[in-house]
Structure formats: C-alpha cells, structure tokens
PDB file of N, CA and C in Angstrom:
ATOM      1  N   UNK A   1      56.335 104.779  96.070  1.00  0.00           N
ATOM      2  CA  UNK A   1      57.718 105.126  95.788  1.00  0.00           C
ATOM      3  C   UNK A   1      58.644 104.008  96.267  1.00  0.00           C
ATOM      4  N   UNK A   2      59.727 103.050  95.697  1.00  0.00           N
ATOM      5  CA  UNK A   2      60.617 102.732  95.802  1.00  0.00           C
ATOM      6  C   UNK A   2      61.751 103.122  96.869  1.00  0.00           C
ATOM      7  N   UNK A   3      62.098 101.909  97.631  1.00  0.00           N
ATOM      8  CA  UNK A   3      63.096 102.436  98.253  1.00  0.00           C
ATOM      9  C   UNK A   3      64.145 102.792  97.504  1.00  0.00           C
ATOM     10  N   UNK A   4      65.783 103.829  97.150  1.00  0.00           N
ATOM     11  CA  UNK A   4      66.608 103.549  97.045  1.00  0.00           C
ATOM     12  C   UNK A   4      67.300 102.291  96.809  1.00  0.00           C
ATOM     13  N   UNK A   5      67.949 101.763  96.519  1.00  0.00           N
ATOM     14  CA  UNK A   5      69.033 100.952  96.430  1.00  0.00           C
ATOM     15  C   UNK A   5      70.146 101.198  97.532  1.00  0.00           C
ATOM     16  N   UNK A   6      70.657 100.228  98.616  1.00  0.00           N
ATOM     17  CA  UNK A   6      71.765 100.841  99.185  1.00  0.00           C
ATOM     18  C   UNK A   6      72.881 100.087  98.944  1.00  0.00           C
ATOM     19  N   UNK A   7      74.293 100.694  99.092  1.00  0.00           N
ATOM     20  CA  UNK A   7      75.338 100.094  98.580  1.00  0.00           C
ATOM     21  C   UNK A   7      76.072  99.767  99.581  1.00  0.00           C
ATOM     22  N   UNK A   8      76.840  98.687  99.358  1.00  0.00           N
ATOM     23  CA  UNK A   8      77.683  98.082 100.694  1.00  0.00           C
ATOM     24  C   UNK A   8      78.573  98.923 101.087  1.00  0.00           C
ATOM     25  N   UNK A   9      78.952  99.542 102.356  1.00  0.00           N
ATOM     26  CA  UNK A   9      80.569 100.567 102.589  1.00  0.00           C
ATOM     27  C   UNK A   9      81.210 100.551 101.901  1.00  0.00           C
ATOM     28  N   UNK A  10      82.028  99.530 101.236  1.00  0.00           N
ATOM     29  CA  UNK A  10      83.103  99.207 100.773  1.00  0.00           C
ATOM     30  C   UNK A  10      82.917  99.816  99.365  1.00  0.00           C
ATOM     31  N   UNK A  11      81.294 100.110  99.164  1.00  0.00           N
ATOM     32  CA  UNK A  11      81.585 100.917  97.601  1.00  0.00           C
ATOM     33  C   UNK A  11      81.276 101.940  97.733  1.00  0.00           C
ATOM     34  N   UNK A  12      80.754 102.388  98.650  1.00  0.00           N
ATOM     35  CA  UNK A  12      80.536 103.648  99.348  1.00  0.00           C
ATOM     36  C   UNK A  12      81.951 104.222  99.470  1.00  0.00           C
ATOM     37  N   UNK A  13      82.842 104.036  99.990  1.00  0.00           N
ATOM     38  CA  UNK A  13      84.192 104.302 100.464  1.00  0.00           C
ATOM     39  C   UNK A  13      85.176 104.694  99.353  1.00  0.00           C
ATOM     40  N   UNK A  14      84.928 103.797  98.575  1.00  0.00           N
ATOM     41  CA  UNK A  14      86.424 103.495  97.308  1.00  0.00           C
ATOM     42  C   UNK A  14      85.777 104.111  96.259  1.00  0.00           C
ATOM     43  N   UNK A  15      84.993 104.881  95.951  1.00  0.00           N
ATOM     44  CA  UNK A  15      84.383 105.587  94.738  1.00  0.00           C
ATOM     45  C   UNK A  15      85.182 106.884  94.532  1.00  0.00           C
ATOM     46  N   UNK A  16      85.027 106.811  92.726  1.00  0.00           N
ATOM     47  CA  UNK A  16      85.899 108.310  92.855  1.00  0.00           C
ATOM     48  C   UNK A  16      86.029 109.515  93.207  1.00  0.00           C
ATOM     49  N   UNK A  17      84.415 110.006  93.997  1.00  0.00           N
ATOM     50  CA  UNK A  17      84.593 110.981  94.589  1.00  0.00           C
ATOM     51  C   UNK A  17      84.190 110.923  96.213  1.00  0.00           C
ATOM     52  N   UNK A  18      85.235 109.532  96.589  1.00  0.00           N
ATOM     53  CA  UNK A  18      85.517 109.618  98.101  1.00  0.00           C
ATOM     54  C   UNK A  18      86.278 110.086  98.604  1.00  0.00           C
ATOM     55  N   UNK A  19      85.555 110.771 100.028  1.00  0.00           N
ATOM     56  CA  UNK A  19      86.030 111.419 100.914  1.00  0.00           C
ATOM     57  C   UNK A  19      86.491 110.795 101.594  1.00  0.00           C
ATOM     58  N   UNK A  20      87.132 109.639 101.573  1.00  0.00           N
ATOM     59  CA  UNK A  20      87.996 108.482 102.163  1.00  0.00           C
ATOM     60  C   UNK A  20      89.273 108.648 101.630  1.00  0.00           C
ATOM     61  N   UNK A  21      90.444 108.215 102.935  1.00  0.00           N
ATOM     62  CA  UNK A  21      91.622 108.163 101.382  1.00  0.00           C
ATOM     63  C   UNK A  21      91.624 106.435 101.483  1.00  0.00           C
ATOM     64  N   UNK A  22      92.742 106.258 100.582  1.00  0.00           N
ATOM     65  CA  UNK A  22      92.551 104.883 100.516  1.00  0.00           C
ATOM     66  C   UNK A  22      93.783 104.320 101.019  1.00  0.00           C
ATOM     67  N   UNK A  23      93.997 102.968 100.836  1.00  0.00           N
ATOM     68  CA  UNK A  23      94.873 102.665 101.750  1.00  0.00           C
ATOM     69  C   UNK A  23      96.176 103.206 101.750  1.00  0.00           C
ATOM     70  N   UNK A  24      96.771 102.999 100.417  1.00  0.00           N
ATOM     71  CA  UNK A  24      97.783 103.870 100.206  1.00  0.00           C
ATOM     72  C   UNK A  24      98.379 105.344 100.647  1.00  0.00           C
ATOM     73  N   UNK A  25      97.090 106.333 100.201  1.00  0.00           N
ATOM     74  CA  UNK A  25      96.998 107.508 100.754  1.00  0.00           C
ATOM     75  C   UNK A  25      96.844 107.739 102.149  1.00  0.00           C
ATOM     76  N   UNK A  26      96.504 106.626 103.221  1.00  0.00           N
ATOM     77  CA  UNK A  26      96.322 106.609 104.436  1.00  0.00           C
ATOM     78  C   UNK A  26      97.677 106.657 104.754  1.00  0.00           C
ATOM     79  N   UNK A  27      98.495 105.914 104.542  1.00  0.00           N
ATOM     80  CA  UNK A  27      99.970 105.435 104.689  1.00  0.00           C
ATOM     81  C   UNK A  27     100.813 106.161 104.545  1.00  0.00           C
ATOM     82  N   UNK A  28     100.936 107.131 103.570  1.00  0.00           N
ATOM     83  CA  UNK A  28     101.405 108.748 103.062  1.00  0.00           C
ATOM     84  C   UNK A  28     101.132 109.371 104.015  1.00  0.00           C
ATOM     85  N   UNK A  29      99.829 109.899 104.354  1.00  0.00           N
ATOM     86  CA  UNK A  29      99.324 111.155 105.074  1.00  0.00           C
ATOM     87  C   UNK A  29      99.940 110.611 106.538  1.00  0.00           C
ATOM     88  N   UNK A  30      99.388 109.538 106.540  1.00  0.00           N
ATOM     89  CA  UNK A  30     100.231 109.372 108.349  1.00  0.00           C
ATOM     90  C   UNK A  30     101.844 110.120 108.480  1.00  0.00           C
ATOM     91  N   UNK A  31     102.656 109.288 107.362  1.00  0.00           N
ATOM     92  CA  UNK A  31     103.967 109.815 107.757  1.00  0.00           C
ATOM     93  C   UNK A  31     104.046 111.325 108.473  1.00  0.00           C
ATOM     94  N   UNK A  32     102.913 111.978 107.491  1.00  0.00           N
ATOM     95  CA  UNK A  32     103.391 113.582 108.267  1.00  0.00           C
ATOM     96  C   UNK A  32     102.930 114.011 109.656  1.00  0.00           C
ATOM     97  N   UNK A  33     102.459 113.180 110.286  1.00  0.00           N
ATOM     98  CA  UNK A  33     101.830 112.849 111.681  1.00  0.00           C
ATOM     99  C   UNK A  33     103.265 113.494 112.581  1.00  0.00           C
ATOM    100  N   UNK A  34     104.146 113.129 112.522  1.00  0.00           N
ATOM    101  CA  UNK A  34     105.182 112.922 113.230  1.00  0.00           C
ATOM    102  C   UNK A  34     106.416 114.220 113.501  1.00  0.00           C
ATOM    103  N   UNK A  35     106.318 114.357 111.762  1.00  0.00           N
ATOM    104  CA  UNK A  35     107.480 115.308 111.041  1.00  0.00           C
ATOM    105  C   UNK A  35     106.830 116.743 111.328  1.00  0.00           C
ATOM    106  N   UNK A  36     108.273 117.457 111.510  1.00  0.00           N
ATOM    107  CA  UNK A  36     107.667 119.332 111.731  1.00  0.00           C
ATOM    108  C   UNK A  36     106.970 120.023 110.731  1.00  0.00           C
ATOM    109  N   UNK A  37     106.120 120.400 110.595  1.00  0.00           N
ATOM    110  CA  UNK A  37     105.301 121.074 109.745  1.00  0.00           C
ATOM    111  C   UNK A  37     104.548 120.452 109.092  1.00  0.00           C
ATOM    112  N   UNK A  38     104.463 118.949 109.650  1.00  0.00           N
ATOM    113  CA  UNK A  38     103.503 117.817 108.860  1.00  0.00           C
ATOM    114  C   UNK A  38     103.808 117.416 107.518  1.00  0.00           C
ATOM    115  N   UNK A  39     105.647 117.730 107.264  1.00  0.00           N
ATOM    116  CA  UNK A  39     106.377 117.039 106.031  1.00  0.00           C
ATOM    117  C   UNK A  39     105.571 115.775 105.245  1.00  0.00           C
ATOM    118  N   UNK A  40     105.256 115.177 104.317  1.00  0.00           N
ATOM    119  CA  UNK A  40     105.176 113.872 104.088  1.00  0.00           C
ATOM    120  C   UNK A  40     106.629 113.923 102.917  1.00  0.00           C
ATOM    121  N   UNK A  41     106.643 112.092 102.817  1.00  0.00           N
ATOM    122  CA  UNK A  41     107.659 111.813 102.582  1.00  0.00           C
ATOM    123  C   UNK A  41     107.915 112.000 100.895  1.00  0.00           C
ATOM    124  N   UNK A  42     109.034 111.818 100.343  1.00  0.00           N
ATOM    125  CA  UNK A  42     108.727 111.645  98.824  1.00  0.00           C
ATOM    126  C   UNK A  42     108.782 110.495  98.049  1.00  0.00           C
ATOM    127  N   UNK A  43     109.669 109.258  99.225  1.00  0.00           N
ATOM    128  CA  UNK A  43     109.563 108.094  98.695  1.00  0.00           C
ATOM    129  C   UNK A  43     109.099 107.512 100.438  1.00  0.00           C
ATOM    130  N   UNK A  44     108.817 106.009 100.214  1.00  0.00           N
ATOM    131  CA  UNK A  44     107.735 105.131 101.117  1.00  0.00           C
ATOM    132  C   UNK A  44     109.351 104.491 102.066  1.00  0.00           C
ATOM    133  N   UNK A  45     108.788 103.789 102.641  1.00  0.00           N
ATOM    134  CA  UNK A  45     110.255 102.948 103.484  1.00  0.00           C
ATOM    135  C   UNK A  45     110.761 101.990 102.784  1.00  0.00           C
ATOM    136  N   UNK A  46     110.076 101.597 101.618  1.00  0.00           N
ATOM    137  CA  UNK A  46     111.379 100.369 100.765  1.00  0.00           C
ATOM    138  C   UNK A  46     112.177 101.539  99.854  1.00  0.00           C
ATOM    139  N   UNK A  47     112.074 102.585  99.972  1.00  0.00           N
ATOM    140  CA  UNK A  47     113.142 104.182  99.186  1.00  0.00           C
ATOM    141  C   UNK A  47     112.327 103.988  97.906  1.00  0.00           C
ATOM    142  N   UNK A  48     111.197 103.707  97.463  1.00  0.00           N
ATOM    143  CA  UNK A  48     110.217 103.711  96.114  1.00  0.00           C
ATOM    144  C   UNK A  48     110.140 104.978  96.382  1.00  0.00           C
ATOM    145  N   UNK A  49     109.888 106.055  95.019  1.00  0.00           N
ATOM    146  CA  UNK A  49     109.230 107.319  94.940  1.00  0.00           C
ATOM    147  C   UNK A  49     107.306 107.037  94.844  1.00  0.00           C
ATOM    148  N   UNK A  50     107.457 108.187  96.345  1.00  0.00           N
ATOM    149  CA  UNK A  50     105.813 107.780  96.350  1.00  0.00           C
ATOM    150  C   UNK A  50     104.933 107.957  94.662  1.00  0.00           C
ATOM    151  N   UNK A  51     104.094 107.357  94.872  1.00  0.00           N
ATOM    152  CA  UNK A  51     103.045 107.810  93.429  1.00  0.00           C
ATOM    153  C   UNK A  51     102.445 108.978  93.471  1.00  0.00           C
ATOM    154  N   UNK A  52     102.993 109.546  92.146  1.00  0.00           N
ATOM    155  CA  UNK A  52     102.725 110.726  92.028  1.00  0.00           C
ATOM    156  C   UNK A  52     101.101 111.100  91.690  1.00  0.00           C
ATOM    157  N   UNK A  53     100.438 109.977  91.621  1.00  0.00           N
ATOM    158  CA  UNK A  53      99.046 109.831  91.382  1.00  0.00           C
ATOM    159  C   UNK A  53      98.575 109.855  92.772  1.00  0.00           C
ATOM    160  N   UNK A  54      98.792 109.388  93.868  1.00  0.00           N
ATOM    161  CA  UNK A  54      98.469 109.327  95.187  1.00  0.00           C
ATOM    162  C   UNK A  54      98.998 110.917  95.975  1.00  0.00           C
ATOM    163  N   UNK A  55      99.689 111.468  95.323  1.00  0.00           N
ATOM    164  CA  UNK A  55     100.212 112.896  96.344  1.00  0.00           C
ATOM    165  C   UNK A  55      99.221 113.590  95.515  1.00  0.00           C
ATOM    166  N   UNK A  56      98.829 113.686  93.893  1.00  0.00           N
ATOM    167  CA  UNK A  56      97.764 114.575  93.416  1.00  0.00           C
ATOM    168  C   UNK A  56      96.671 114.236  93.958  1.00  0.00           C
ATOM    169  N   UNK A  57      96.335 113.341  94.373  1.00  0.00           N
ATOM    170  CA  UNK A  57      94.874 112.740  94.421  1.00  0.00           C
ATOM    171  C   UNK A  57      94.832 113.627  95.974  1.00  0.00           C
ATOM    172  N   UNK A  58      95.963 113.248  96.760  1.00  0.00           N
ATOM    173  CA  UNK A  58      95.665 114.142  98.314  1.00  0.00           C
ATOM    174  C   UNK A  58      95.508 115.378  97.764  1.00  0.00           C
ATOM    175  N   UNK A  59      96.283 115.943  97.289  1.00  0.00           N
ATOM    176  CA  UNK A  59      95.831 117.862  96.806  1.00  0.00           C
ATOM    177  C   UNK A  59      94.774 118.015  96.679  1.00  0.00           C
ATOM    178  N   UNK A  60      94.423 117.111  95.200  1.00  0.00           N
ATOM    179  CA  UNK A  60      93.265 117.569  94.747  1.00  0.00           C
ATOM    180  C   UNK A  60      92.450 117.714  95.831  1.00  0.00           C
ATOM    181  N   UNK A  61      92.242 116.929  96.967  1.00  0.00           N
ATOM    182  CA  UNK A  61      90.792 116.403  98.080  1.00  0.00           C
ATOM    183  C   UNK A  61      90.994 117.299  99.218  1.00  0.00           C
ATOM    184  N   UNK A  62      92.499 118.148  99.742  1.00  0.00           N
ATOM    185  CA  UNK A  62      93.007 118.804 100.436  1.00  0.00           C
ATOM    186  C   UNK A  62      93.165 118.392 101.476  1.00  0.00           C
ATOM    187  N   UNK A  63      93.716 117.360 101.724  1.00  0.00           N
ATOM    188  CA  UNK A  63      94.505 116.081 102.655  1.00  0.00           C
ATOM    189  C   UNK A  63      95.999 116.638 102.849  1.00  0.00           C
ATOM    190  N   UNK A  64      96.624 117.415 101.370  1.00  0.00           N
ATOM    191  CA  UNK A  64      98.172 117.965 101.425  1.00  0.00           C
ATOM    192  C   UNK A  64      98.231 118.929 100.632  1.00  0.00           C
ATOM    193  N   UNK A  65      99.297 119.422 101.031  1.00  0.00           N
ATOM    194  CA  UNK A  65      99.161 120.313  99.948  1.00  0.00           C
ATOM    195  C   UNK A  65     100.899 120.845  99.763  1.00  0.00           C
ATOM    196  N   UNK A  66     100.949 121.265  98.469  1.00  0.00           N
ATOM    197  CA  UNK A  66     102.486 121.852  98.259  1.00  0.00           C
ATOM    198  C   UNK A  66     103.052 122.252  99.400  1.00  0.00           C
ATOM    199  N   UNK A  67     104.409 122.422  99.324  1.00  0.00           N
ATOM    200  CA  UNK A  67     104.939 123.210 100.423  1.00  0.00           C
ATOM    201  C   UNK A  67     105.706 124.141  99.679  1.00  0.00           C
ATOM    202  N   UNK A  68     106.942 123.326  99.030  1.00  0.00           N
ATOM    203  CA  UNK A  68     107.925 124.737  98.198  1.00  0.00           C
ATOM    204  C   UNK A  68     108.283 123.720  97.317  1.00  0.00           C
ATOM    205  N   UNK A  69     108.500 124.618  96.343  1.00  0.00           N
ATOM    206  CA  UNK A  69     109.685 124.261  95.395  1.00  0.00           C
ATOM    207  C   UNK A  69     111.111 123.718  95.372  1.00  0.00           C
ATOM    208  N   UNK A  70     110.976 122.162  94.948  1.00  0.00           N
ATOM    209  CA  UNK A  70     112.050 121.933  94.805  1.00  0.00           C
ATOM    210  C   UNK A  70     113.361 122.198  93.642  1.00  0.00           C
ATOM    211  N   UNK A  71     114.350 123.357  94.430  1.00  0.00           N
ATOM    212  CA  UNK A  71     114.967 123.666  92.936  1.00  0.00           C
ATOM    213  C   UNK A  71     116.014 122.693  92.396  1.00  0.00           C
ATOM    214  N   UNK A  72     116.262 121.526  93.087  1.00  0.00           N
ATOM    215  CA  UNK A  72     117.359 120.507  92.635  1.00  0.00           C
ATOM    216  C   UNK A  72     116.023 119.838  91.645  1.00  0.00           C
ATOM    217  N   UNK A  73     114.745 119.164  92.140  1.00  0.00           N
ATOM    218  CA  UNK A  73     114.440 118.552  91.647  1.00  0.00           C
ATOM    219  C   UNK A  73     113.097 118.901  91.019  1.00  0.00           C
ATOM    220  N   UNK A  74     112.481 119.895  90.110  1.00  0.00           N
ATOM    221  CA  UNK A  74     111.550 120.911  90.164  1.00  0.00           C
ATOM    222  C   UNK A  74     110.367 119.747  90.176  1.00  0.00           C
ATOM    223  N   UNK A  75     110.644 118.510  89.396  1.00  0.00           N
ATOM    224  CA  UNK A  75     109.339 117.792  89.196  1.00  0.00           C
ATOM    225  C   UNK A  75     108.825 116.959  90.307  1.00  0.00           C
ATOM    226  N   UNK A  76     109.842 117.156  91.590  1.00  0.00           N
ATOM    227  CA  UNK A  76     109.070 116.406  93.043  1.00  0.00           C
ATOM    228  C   UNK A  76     108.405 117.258  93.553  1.00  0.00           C
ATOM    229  N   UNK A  77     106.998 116.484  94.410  1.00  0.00           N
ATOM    230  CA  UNK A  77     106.197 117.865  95.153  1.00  0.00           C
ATOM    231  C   UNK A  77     106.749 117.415  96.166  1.00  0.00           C
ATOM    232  N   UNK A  78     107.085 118.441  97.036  1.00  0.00           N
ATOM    233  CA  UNK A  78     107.157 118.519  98.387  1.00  0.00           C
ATOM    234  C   UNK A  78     105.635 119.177  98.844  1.00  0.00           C
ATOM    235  N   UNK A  79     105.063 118.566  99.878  1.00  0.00           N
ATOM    236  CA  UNK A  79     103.836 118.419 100.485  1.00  0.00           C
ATOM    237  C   UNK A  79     103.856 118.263 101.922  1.00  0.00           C
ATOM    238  N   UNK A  80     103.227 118.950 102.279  1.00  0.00           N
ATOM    239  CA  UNK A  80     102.710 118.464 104.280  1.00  0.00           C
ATOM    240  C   UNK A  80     101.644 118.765 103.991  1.00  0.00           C
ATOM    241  N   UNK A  81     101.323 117.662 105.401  1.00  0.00           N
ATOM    242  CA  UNK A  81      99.715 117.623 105.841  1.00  0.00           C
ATOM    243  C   UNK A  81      98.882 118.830 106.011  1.00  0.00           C
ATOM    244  N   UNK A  82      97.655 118.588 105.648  1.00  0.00           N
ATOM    245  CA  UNK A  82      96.688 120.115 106.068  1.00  0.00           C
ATOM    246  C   UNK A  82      96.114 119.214 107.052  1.00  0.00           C
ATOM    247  N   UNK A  83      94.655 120.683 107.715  1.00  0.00           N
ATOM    248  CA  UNK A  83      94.111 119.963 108.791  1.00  0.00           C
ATOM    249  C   UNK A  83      93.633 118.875 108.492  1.00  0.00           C
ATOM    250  N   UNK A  84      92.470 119.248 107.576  1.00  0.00           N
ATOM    251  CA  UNK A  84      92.162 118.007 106.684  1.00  0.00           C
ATOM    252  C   UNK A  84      92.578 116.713 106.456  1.00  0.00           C
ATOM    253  N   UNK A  85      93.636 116.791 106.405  1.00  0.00           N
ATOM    254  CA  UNK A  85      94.721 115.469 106.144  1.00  0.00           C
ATOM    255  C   UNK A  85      94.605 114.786 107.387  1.00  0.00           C
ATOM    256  N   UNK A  86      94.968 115.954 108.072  1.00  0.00           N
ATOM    257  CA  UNK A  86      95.100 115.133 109.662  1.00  0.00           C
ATOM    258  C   UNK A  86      93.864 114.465 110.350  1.00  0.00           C
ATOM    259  N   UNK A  87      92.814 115.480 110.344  1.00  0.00           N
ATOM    260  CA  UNK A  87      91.346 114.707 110.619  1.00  0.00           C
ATOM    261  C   UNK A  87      91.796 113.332 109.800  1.00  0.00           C
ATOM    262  N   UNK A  88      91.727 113.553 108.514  1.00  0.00           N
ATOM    263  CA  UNK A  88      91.234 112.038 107.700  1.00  0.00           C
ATOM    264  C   UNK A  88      92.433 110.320 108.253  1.00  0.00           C
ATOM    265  N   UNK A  89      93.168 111.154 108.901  1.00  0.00           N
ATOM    266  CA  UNK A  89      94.234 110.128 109.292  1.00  0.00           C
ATOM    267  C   UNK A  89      93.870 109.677 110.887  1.00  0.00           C
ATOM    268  N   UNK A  90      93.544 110.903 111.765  1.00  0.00           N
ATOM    269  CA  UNK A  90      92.896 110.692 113.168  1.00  0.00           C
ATOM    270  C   UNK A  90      91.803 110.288 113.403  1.00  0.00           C
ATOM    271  N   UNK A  91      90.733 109.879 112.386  1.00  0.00           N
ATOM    272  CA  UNK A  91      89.819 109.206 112.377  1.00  0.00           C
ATOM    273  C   UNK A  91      89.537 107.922 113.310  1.00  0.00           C
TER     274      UNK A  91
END
C-alpha cells in the first residue's frame, strides 16, 4: 500500500472547506474581541464596507453570526462573535 500524499499547511489551511479563517476573516472576527456582545464591525478602519463575502463565509463556518436587523439599512448584517469565532481568533 502506498503512502498518502501529504500536503504542505499552507494548502491544508486555505482550502475551501477550512476550518481556518483567513487573513481577512481573522481581522473581522478580532474586532469583536473588544466590543459588548462581541459586535463586529460593518466597515474595516480605512471606513471600506467589510466584504460581504467574508461576513457570509464567517456564518456559514459559525465564527458570527446575525445579531438584528438593520431597519435603516435592511441589506447590512449586523453580526457578533460566537464562541467559535472567539476560539478561532484566541488561537
């Protein structure tokens, strides 16, 4: 029998169904480190609106998750950290 093939971390890590976040998503989830109820933000510190591909991608993996409804702006998620999130950031 053949060994396996093994793959370097780095592709281990960044694959699409990693349990890693990535750098971006690291950077997000931290913010709510700080904030009451583990808020994250909706835009980054240059005032960019975070990517809305990077706040689904945390849901989907359960890193964040909704919080409420925004009724000024229905199509922003408002999100805080789960435990999850927090492990993956306290790592």
């Amino acid at each position: 029998m053949k060994n396996p093939k093994k793959l370097a971390p780095e592709k281990i890590m960044t694959g699409p169904k990693s349990r890693r976040p990535t750098p971006s998503q690291l950077e997000w989830l931290k913010c709510g480190l700080g904030e009451p109820g583990g808020k994250l933000p909706l835009f980054d510190g240059l005032g960019q609106k975070v990517s809305e591909r990077t706040i689904k991608s945390c849901i989907d993996k359960g890193w964040a998750s909704p919080w409420f409804d925004n009724p000024i702006k229905p199509d922003w998620l408002v999100c805080k950290l789960t435990d999850e999130g927090r492990q993956q950031v306290t790592k």
